[in-house]
Protein backbone atom coordinates (compact mmCIF):
# COMPACT_ATOMS: atom_id res chain seq x y z
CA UNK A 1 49.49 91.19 66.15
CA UNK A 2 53.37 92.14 65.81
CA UNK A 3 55.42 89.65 66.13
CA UNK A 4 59.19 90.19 67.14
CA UNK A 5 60.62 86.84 66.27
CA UNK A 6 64.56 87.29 67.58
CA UNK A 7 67.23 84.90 66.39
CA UNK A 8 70.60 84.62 65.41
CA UNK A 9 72.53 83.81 61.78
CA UNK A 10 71.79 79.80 60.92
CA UNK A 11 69.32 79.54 63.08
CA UNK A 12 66.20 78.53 60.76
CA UNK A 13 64.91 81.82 61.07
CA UNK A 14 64.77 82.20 57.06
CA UNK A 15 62.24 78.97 56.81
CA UNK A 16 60.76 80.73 60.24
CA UNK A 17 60.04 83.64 57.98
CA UNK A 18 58.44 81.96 54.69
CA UNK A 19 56.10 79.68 57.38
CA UNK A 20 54.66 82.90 59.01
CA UNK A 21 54.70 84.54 55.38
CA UNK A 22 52.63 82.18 53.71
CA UNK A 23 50.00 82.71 55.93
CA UNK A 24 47.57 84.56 53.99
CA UNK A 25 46.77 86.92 57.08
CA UNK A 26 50.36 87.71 57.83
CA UNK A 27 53.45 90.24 56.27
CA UNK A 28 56.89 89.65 57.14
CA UNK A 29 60.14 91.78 57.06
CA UNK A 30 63.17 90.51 56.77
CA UNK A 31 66.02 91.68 59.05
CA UNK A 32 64.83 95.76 59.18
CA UNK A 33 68.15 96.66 61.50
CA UNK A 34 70.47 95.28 59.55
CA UNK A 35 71.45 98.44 57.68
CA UNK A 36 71.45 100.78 60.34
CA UNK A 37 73.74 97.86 63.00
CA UNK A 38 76.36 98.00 59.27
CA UNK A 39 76.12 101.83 59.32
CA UNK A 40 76.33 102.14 62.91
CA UNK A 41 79.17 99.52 63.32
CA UNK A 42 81.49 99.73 59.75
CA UNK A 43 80.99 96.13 59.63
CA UNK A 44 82.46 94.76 56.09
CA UNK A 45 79.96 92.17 55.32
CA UNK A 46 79.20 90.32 52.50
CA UNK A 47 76.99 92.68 50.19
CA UNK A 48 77.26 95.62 53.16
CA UNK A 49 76.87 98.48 50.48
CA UNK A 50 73.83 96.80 48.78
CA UNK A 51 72.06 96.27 51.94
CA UNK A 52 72.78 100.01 53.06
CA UNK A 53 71.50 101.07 50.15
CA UNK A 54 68.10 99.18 50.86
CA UNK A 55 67.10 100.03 54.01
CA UNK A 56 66.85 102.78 56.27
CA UNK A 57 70.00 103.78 58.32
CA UNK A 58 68.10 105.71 61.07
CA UNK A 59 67.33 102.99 63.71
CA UNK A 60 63.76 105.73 64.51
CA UNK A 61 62.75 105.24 61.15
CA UNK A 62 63.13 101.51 61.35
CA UNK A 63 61.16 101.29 64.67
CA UNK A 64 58.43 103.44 62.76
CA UNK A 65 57.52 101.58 60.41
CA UNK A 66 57.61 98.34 62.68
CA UNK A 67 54.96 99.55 65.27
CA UNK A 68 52.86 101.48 62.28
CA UNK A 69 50.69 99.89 60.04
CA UNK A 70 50.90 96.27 58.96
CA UNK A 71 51.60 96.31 55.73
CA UNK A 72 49.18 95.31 52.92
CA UNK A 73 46.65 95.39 55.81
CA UNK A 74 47.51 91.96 57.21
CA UNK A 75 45.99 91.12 60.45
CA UNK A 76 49.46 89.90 61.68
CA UNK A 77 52.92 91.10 61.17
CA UNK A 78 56.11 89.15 61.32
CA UNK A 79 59.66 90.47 62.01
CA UNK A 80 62.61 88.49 61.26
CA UNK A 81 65.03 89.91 63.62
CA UNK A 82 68.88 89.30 64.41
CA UNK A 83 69.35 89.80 68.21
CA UNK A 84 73.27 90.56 66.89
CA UNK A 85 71.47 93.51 65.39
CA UNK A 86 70.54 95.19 68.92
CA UNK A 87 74.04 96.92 69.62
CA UNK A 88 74.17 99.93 72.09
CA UNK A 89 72.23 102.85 70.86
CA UNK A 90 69.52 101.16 69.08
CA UNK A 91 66.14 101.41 70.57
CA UNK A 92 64.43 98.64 72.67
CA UNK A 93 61.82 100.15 74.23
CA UNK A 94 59.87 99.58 71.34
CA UNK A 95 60.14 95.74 71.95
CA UNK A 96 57.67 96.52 74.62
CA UNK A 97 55.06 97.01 72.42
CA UNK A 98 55.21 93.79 70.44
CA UNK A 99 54.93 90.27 71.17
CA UNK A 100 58.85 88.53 71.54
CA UNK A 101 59.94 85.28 70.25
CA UNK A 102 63.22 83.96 70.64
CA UNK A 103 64.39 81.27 68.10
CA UNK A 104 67.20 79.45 69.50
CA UNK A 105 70.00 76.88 68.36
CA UNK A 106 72.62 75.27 69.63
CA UNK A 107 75.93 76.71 69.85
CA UNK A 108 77.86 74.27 68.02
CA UNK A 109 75.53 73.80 65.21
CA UNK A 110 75.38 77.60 64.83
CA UNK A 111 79.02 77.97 64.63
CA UNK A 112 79.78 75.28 62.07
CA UNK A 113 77.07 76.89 59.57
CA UNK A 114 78.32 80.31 59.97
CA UNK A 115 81.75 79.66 59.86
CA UNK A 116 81.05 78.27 56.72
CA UNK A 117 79.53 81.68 55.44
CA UNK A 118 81.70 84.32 57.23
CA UNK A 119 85.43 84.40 58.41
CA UNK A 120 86.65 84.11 61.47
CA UNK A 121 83.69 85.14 63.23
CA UNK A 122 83.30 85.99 67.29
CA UNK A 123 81.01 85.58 70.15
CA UNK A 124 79.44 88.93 69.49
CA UNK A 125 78.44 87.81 65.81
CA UNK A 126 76.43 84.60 66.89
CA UNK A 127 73.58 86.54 69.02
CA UNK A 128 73.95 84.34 71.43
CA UNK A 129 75.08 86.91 74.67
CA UNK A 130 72.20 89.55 72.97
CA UNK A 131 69.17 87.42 72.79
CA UNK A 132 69.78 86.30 76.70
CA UNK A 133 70.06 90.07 77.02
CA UNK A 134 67.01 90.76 75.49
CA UNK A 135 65.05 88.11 77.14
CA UNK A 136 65.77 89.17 80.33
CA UNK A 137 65.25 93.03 79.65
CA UNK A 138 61.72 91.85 78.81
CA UNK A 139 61.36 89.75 81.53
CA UNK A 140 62.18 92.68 83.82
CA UNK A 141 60.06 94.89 82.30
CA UNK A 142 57.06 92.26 83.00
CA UNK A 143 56.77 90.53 79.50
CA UNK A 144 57.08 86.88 79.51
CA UNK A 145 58.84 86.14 76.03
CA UNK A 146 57.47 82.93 74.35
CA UNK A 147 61.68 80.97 73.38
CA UNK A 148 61.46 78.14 70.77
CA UNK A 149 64.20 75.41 69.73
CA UNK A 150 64.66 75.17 66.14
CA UNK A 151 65.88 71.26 66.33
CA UNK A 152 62.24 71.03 68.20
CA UNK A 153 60.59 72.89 64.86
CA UNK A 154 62.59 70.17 62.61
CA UNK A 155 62.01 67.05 64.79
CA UNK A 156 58.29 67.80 64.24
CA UNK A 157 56.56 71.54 62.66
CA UNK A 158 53.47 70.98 62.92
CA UNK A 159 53.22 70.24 66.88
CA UNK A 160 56.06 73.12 67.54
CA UNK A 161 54.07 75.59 65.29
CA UNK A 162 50.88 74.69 66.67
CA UNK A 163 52.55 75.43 69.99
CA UNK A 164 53.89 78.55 68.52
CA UNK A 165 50.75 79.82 67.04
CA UNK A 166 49.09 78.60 70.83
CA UNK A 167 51.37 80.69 73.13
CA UNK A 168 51.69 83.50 70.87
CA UNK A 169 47.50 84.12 70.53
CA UNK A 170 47.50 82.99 67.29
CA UNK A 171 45.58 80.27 65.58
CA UNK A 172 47.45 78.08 63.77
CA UNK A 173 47.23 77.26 60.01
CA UNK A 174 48.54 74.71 58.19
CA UNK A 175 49.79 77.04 55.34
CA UNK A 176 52.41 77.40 57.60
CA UNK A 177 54.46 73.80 56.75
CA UNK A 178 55.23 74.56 53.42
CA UNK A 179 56.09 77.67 50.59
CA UNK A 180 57.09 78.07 47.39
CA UNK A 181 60.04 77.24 46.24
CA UNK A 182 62.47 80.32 45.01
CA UNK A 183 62.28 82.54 48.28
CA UNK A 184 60.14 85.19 48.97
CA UNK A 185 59.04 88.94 47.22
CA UNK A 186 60.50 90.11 50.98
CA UNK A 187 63.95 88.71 51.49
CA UNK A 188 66.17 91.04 51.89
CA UNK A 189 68.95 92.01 49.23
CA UNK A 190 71.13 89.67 51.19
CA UNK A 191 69.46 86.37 50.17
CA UNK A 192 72.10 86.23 47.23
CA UNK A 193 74.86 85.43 49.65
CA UNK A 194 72.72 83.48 52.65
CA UNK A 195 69.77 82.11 51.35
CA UNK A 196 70.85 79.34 48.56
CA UNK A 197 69.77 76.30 51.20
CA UNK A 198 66.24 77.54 51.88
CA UNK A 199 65.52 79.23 48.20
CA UNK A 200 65.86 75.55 47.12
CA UNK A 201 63.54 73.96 49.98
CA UNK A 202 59.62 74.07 50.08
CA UNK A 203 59.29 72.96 53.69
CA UNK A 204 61.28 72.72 56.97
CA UNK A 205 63.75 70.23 56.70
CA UNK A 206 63.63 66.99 58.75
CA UNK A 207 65.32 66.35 62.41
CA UNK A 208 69.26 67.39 62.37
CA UNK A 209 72.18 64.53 63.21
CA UNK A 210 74.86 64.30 65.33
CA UNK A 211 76.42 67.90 66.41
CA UNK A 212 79.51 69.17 64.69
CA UNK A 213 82.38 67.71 65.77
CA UNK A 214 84.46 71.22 66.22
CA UNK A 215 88.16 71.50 67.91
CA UNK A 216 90.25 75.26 68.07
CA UNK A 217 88.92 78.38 68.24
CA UNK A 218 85.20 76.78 66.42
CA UNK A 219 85.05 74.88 69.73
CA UNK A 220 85.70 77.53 72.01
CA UNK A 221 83.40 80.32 70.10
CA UNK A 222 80.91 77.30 70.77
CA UNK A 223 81.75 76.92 74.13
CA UNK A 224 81.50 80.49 75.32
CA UNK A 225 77.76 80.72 73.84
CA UNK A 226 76.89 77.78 75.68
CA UNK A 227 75.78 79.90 79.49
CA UNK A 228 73.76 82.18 77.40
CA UNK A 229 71.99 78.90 75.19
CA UNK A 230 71.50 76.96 78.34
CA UNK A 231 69.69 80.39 80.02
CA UNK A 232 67.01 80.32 77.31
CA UNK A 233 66.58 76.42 76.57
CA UNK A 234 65.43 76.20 80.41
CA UNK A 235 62.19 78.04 79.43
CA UNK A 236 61.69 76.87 76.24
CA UNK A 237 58.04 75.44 74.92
């Protein structure tokens, strides 16, 4: 099985990505677009010439080797993806072909962490407007997109992944809670900059606190992700 697991930045989708990986019948890639959305958009961030450099720029060539073989011969394949990633002329139809996941968090949680990784960021950086988008263009083409909470996956992973692994067609295994510590051989080059917080964990960390409490532009970036949040938490597991 491919599995298209779409998210946006902060959104536990790097701890999503070791739980699936240390399944011992599963690979995982790690974020194939993200070269080819820097080429495509001239985006300056962090470490943009070391992640061009590491992964193919032609957005074909990325959807090639997601619906080829799984790598290593797995019997499952996971794809970290950003839904940010999915600007105009990059290839969805593909998506069709894959089983979709969409990790969500909310708004205000997302903004605080990012802010705190990337300045001044806007609506269109959060994935927020593109995974609603991408939702419903599956939902239109007759797919039925499984959409997980990742405050749901903290309050308690075992019952979330169980009901993961459940609507997905997967079995569940409980290799899933936990991974080594130090990351994993497929991060991408990028893990330098994002990754300290989960490099340093060996399991999902526990249920979050109190929201952010955010005021100027942090609120209203927050505030204008909200419609497209609210759209996907209704059909949540």
């Amino acid at each position: 099985m491919k599995i298209a697991m779409w998210s946006g930045p902060r959104n536990l989708s790097t701890a999503m990505m070791y739980a699936f990986g240390n399944r011992a019948d599963c690979a995982v890639v790690d974020e194939p677009f993200y070269a080819a959305y820097l080429a495509k958009t001239g985006l300056d961030h962090p470490m943009r010439e070391a992640v061009i450099a590491s992964q193919p720029t032609d957005p074909a060539e990325v959807v090639a080797g997601l619906l080829g073989s799984v790598p290593g011969g797995k019997t499952h394949f996971y794809q970290k993806h950003m839904a940010q990633h999915m600007i105009p002329g990059m290839p969805r139809d593909w998506m069709r072909e894959v089983t979709n996941v969409f990790l969500i968090r909310h708004p205000a949680r997302v903004v605080a962490s990012f802010s705190a990784k990337y300045e001044s960021p806007v609506l269109e950086d959060l994935g927020f407007l593109q995974q609603a988008e991408l939702y419903e263009e599956q939902r239109a083409a007759g797919q039925e997109s499984v959409v997980v909470d990742s405050a749901d996956i903290r309050d308690n992973p075992q019952e979330m992944l169980e009901k993961l692994c459940g609507a997905i067609g997967i079995s569940f295994d409980p290799a899933m809670l936990s991974w080594p510590e130090g990351g994993h051989s497929d991060d991408g080059v990028w893990a330098a900059h994002w990754y300290g917080a989960v490099h340093r964990s060996t399991g999902f960390a526990g249920p979050e606190g109190a929201l952010p409490d955010l005021s100027g532009a942090a609120a209203d970036l927050a505030r204008a992700a909200m419609p497209s949040y609210e759209k996907l938490v209704a059909v949540k597991l």
